[in-house]
N, C-alpha and C. Protein backbone atom coordinates (compact mmCIF):
# COMPACT_ATOMS: atom_id res chain seq x y z
N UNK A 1 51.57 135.79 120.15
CA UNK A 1 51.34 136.49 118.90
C UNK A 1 52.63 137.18 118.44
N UNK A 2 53.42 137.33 119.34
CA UNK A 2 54.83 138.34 119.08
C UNK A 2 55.37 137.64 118.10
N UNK A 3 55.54 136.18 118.45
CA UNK A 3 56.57 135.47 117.57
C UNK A 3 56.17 134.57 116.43
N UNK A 4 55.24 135.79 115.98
CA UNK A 4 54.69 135.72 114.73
C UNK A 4 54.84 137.22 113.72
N UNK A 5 55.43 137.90 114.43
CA UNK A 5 55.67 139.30 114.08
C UNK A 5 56.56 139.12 112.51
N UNK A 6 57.19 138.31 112.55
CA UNK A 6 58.38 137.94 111.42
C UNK A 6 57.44 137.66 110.19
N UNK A 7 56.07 136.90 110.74
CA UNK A 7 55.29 136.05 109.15
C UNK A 7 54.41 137.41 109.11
N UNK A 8 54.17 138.29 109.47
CA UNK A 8 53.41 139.66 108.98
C UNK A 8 54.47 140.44 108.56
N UNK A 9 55.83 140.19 108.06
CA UNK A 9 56.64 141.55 107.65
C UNK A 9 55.80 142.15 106.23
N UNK A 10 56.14 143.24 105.91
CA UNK A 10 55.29 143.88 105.00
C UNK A 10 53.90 144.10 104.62
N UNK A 11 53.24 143.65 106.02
CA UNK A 11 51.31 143.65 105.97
C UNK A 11 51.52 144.83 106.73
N UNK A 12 50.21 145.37 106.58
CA UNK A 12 49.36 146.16 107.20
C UNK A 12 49.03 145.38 108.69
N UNK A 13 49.81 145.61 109.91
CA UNK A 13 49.21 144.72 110.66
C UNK A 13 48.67 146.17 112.52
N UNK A 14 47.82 145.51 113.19
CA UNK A 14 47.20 145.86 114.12
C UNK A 14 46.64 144.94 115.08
N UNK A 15 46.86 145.45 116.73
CA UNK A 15 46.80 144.08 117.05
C UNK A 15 45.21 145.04 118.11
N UNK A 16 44.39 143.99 118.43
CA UNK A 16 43.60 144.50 118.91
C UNK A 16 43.58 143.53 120.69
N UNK A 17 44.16 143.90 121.44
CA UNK A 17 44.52 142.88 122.49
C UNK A 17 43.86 143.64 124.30
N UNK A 18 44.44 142.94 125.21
CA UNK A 18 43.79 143.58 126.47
C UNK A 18 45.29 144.61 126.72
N UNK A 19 44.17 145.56 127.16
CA UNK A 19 45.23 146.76 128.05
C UNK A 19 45.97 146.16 129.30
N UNK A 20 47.52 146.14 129.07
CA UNK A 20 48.38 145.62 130.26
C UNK A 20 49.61 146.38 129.68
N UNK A 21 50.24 145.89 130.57
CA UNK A 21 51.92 146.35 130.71
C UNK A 21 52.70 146.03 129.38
N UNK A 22 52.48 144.83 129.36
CA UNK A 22 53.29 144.87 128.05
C UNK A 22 52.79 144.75 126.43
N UNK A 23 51.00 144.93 126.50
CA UNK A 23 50.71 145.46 125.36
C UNK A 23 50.69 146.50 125.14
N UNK A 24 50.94 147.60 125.90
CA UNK A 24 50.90 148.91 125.37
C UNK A 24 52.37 149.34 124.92
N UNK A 25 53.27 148.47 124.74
CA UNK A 25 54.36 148.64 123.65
C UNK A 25 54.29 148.34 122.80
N UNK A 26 53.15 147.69 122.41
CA UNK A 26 52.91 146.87 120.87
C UNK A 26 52.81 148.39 119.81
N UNK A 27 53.28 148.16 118.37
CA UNK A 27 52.89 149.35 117.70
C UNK A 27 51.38 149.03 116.93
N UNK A 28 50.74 149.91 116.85
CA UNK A 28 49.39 149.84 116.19
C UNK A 28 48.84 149.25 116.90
N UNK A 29 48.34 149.23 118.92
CA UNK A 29 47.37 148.36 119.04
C UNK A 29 46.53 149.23 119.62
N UNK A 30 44.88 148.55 119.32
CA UNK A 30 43.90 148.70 120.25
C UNK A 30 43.88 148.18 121.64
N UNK A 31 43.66 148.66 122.48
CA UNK A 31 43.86 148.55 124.28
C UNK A 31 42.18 148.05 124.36
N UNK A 32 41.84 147.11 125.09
CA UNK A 32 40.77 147.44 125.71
C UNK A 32 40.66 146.79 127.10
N UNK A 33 39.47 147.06 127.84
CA UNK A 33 39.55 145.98 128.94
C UNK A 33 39.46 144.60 128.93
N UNK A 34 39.81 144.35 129.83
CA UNK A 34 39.89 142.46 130.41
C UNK A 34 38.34 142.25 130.58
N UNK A 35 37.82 141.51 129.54
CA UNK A 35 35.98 141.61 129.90
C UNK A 35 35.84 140.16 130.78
N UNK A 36 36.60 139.29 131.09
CA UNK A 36 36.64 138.07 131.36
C UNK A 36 35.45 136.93 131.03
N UNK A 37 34.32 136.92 131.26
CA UNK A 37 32.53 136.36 131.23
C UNK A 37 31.77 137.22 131.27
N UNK A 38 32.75 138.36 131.43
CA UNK A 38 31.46 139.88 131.63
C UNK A 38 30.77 139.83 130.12
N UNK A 39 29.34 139.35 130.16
CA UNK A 39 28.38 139.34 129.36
C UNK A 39 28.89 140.95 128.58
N UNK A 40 27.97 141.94 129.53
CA UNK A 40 27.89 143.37 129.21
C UNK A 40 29.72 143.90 128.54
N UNK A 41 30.84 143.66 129.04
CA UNK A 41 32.07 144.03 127.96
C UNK A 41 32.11 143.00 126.61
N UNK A 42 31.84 141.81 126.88
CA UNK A 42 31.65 141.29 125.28
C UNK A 42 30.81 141.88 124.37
N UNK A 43 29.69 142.79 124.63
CA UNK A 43 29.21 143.10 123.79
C UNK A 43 29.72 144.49 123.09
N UNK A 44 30.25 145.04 124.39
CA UNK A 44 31.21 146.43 124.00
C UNK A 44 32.31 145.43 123.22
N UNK A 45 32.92 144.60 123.50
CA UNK A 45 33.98 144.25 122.38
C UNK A 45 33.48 143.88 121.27
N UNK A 46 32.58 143.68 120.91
CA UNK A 46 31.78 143.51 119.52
C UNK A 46 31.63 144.97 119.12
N UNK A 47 31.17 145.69 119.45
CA UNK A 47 31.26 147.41 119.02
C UNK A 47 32.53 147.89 118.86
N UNK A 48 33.18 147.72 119.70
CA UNK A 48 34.84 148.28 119.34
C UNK A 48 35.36 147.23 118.56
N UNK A 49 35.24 146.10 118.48
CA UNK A 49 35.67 145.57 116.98
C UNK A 49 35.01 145.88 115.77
N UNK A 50 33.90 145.70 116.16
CA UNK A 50 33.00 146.51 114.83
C UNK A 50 33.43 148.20 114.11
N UNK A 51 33.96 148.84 115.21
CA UNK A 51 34.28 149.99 115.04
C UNK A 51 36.11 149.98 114.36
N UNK A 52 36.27 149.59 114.58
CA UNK A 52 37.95 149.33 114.37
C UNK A 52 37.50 148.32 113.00
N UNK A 53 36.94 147.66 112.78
CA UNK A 53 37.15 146.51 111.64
C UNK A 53 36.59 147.84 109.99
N UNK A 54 35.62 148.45 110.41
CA UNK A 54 35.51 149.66 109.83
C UNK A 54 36.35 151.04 109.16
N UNK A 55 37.52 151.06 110.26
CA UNK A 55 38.67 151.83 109.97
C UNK A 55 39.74 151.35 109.61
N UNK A 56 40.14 149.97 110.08
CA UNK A 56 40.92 149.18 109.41
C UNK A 56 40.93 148.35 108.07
N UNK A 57 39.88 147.89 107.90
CA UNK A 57 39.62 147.11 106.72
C UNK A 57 40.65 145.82 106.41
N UNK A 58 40.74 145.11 107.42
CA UNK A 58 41.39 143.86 107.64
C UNK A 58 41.17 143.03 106.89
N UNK A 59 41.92 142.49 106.16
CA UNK A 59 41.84 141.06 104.98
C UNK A 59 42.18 139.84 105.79
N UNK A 60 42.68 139.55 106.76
CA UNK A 60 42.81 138.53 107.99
C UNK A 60 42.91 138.99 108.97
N UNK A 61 42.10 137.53 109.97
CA UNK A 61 42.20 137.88 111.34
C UNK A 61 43.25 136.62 111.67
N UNK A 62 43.85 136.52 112.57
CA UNK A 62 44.93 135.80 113.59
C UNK A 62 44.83 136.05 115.10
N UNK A 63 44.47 135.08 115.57
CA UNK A 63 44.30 134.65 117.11
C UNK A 63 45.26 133.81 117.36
N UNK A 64 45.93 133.91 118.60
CA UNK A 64 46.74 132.98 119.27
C UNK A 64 45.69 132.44 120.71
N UNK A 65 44.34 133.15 121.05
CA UNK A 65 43.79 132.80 121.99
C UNK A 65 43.37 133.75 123.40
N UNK A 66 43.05 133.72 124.06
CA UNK A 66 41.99 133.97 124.87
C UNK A 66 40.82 134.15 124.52
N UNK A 67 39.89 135.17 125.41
CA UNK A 67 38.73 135.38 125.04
C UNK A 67 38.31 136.38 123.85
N UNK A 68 39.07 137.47 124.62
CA UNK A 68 38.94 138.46 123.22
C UNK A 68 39.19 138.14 121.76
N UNK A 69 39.42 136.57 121.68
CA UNK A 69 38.91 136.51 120.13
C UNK A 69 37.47 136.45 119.79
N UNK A 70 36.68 135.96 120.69
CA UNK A 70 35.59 135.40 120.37
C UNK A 70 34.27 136.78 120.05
N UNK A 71 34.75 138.24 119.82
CA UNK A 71 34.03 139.13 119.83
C UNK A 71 34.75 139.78 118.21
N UNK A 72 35.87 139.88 118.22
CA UNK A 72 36.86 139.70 117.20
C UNK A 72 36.55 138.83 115.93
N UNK A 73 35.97 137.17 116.18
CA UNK A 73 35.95 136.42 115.20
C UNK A 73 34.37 136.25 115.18
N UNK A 74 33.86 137.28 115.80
CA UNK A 74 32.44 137.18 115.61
C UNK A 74 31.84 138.23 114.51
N UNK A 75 32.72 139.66 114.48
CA UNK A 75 32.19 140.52 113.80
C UNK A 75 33.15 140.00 112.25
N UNK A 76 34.33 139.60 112.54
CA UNK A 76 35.08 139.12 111.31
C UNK A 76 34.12 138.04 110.53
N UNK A 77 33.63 137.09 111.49
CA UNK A 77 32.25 136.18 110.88
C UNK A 77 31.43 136.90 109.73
N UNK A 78 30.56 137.83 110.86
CA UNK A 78 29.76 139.00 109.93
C UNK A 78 30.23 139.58 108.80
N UNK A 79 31.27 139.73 108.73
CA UNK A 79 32.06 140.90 107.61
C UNK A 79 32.51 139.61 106.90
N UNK A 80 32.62 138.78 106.96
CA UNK A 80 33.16 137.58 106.03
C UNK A 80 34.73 137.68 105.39
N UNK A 81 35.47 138.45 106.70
CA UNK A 81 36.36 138.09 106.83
C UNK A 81 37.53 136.99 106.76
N UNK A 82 38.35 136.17 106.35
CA UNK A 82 38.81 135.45 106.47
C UNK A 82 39.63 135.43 108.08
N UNK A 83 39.77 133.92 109.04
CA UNK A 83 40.03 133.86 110.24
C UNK A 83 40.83 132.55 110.20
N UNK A 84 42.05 132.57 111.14
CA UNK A 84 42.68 131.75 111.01
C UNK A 84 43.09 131.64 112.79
N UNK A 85 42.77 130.24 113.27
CA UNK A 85 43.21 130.29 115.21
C UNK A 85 44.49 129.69 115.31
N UNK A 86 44.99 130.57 116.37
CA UNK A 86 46.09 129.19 117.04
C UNK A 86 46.00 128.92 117.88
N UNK A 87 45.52 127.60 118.46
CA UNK A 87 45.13 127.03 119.69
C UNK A 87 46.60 127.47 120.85
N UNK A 88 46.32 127.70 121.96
CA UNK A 88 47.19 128.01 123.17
C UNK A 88 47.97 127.33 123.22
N UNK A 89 49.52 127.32 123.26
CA UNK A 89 50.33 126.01 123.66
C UNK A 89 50.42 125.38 124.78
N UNK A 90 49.75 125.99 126.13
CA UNK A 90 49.62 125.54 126.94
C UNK A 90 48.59 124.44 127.03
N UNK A 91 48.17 124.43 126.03
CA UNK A 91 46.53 123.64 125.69
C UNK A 91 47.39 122.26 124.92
N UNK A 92 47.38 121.17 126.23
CA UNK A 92 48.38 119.72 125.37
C UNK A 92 47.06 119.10 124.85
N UNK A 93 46.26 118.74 125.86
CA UNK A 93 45.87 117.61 125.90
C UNK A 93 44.29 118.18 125.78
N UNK A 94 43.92 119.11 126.26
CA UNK A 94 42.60 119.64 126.29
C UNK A 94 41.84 120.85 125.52
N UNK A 95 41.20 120.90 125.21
CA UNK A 95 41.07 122.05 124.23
C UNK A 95 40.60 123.79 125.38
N UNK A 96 41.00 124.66 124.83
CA UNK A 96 40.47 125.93 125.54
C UNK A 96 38.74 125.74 124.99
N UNK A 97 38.22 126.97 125.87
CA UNK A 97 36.66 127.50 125.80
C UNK A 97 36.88 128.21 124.96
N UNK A 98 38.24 129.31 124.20
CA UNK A 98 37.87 130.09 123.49
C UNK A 98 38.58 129.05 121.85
N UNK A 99 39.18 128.49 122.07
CA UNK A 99 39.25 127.85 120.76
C UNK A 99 37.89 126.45 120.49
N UNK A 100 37.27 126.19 121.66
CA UNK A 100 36.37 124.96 121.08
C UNK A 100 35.29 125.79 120.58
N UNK A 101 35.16 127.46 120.45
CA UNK A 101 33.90 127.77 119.90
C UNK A 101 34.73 128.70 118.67
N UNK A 102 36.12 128.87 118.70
CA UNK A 102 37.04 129.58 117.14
C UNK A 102 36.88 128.38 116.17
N UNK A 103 37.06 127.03 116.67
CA UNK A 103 36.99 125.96 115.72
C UNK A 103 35.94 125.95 115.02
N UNK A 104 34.93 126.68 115.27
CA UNK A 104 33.88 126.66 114.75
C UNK A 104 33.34 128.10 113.40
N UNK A 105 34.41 128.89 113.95
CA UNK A 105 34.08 130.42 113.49
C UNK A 105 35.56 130.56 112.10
N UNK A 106 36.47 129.59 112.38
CA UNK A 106 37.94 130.11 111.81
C UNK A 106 38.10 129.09 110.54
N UNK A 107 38.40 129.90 109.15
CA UNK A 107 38.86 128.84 107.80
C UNK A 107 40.01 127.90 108.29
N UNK A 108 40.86 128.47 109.28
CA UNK A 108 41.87 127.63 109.37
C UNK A 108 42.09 127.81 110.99
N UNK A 109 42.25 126.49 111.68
CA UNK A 109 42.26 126.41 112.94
C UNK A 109 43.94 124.93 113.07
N UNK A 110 44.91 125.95 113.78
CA UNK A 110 45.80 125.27 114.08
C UNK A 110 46.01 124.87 115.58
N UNK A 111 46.56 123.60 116.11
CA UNK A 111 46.98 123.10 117.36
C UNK A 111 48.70 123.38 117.12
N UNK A 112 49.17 123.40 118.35
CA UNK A 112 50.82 123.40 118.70
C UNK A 112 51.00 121.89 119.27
N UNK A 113 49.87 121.30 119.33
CA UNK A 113 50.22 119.95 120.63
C UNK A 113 49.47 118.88 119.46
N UNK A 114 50.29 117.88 118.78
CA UNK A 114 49.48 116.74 118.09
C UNK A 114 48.41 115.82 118.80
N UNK A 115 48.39 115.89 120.03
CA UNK A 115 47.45 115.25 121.01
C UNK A 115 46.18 115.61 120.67
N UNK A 116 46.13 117.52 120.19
CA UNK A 116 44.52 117.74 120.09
C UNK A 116 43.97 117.70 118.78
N UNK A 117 44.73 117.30 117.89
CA UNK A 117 44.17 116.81 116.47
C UNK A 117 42.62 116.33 116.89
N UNK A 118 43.12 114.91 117.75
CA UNK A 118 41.97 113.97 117.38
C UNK A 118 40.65 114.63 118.99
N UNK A 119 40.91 115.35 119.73
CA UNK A 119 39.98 115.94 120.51
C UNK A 119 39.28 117.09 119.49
N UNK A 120 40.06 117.89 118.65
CA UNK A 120 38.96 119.23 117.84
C UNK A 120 38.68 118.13 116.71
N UNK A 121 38.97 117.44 115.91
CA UNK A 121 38.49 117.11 114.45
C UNK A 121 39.01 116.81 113.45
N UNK A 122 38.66 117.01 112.18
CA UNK A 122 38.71 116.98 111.13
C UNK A 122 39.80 118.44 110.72
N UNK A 123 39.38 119.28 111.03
CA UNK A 123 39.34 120.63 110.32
C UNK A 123 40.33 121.26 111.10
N UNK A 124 41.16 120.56 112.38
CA UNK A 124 42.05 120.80 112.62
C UNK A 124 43.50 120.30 112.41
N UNK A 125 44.62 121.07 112.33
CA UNK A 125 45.83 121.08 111.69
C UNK A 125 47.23 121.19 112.65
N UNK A 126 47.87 120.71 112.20
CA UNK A 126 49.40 120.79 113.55
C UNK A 126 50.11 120.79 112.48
N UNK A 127 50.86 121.76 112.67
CA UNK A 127 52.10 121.89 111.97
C UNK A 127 53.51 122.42 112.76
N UNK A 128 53.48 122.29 114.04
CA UNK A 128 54.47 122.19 114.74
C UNK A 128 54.05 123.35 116.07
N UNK A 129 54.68 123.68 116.44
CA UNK A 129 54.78 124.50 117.55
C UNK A 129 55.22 125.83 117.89
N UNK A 130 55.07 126.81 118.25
CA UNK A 130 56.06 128.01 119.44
C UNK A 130 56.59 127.55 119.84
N UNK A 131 56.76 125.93 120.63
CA UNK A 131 57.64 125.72 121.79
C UNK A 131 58.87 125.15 120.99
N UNK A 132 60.00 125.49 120.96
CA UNK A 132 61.17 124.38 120.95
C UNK A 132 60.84 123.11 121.10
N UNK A 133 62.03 122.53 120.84
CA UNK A 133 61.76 120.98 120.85
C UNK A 133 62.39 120.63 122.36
N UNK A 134 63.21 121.49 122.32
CA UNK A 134 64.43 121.17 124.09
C UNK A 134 63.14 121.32 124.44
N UNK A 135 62.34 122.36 124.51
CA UNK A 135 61.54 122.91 125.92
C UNK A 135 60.34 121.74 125.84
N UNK A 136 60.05 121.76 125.00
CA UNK A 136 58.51 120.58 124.82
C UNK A 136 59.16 119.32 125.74
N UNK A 137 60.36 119.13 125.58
CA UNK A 137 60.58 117.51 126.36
C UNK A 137 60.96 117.51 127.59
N UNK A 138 61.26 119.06 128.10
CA UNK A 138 60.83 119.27 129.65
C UNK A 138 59.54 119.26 129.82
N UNK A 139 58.61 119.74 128.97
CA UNK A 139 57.41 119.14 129.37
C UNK A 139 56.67 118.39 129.79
């Protein structure tokens, strides 16, 4: 998500991410816990997004991925938010659990890897990558 910091210059931006080491240097973020499958914290992350989407008043959401989108692009759902994913770059060939159910929730759902065009659909988009081109062909 960092190196996307450049395409939000002049927004209102806030990042709502897991409490670790190096998100709590982020400016403007919400901390929360690592809920992993924990049923019972997804639903607290639906309340604390709900609660934050309230004080913020967000005109887009942006995911680069894990789980904590899927509580995120659920209340943004509700609020009829506009949502836009970016599938994981580590994700070549296979799709994540939290983007095969964003593909479903997000106006605009992007891949980094042209391989997963034809695994998500229609409604998915590649327009290049995070990774370099040197680094992709060590890949």
């Amino acid at each position: 998500m960092l190196q996307l910091v450049e395409a939000f210059e002049g927004h209102n931006v806030f990042y709502f991410c897991y409490d670790a080491e190096t998100t709590r240097k982020l400016p403007h973020a919400y901390l929360v816990p690592n809920m992993g499958h924990n049923v019972i914290e997804f639903i607290r992350n639906i309340g604390r997004s709900l609660s934050i989407f309230m004080k913020e008043k967000p005109d887009l959401v942006v995911s680069t991925g894990a789980e904590i989108a899927l509580p995120v692009f659920f209340v943004a759902t509700l609020l009829r938010v506009p949502r836009l994913y970016i599938e994981c770059g580590a994700q070549v060939t296979t799709p994540s659990f939290t983007g095969r159910i964003t593909y479903w929730l997000s106006q605009r759902f992007y891949v980094q890897w042209p391989e997963l065009l034809s695994v998500y659909g229609a409604r998915a988009r590649y327009e290049g990558s995070f990774v370099d081109e040197d680094r992709r062909a060590e890949l």
